[in-house]
Protein backbone atom coordinates (compact mmCIF):
# COMPACT_ATOMS: atom_id res chain seq x y z
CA UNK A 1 0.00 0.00 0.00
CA UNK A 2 1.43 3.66 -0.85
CA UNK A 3 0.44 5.86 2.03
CA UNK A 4 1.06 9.45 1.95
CA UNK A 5 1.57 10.47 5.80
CA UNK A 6 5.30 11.48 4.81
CA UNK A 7 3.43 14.51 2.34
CA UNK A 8 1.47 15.65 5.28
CA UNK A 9 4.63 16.26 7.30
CA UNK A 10 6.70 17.71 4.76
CA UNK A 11 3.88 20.06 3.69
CA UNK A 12 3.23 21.15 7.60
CA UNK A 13 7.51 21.58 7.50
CA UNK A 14 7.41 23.62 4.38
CA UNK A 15 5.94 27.05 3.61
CA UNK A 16 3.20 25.92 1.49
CA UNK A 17 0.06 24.85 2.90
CA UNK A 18 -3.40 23.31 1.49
CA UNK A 19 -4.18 27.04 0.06
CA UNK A 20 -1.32 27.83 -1.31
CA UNK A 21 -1.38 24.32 -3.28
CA UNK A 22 -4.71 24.81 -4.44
CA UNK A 23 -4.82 29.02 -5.21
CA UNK A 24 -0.92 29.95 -6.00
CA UNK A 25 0.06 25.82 -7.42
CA UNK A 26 -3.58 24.93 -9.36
CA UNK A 27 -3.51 21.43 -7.20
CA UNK A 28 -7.06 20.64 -7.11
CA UNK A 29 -9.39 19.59 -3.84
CA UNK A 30 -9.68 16.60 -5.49
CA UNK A 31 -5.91 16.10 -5.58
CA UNK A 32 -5.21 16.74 -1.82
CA UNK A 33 -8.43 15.04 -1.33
CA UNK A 34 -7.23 11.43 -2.24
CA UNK A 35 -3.39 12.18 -1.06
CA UNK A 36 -5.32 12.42 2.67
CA UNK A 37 -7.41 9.11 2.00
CA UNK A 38 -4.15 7.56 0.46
CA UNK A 39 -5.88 7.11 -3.41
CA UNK A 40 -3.89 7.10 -6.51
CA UNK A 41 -2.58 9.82 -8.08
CA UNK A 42 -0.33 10.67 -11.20
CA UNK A 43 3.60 10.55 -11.26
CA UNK A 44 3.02 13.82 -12.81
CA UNK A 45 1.37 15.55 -9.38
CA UNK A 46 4.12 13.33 -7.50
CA UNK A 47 6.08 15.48 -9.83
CA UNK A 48 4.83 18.85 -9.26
CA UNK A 49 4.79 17.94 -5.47
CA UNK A 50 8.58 17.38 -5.26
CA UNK A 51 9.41 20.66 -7.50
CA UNK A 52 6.83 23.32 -5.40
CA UNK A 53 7.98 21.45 -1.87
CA UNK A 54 11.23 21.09 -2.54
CA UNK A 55 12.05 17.44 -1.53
CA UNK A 56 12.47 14.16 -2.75
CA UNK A 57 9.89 11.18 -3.50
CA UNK A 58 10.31 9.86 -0.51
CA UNK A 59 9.22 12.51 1.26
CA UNK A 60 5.71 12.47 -0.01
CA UNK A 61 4.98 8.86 -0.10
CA UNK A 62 6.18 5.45 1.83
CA UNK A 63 5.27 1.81 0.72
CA UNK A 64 3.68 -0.12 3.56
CA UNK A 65 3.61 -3.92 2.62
CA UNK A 66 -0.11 -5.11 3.14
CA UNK A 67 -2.32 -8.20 2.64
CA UNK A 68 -4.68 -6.13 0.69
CA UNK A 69 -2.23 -5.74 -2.21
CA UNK A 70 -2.53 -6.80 -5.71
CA UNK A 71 -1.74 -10.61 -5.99
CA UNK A 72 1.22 -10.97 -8.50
């Protein structure tokens, strides 16, 4: 499972905040919407997350290993 809980604490470490994403950055409700309820998004947001934050991958998302994965 990817789970997002790294985003929330580099967003509350950064300037930015859930306005700022959404007026000044053009993220949409919906976006921050399923980053809090840990839904897929694009590589292309995870993209435009690390450039307006500042970080790395890793700082926005985490794998968790769980038993509701995808069977491969």
């Amino acid at each position: 499972m990817i789970d997002y809980s790294p985003f929330w604490v580099t967003l509350e470490k950064s300037a930015e905040n859930w306005y700022t994403l959404t007026a000044k950055h053009h993220l949409s409700h919906s976006t921050l919407h399923r980053l809090k309820h840990n839904k897929d998004i694009s590589t292309k947001t995870l993209n435009d997350l690390c450039r307006i934050l500042d970080c790395r991958v890793e700082d926005i998302i985490v794998y968790i290993p769980s038993k509701n994965d995808q069977i491969l």
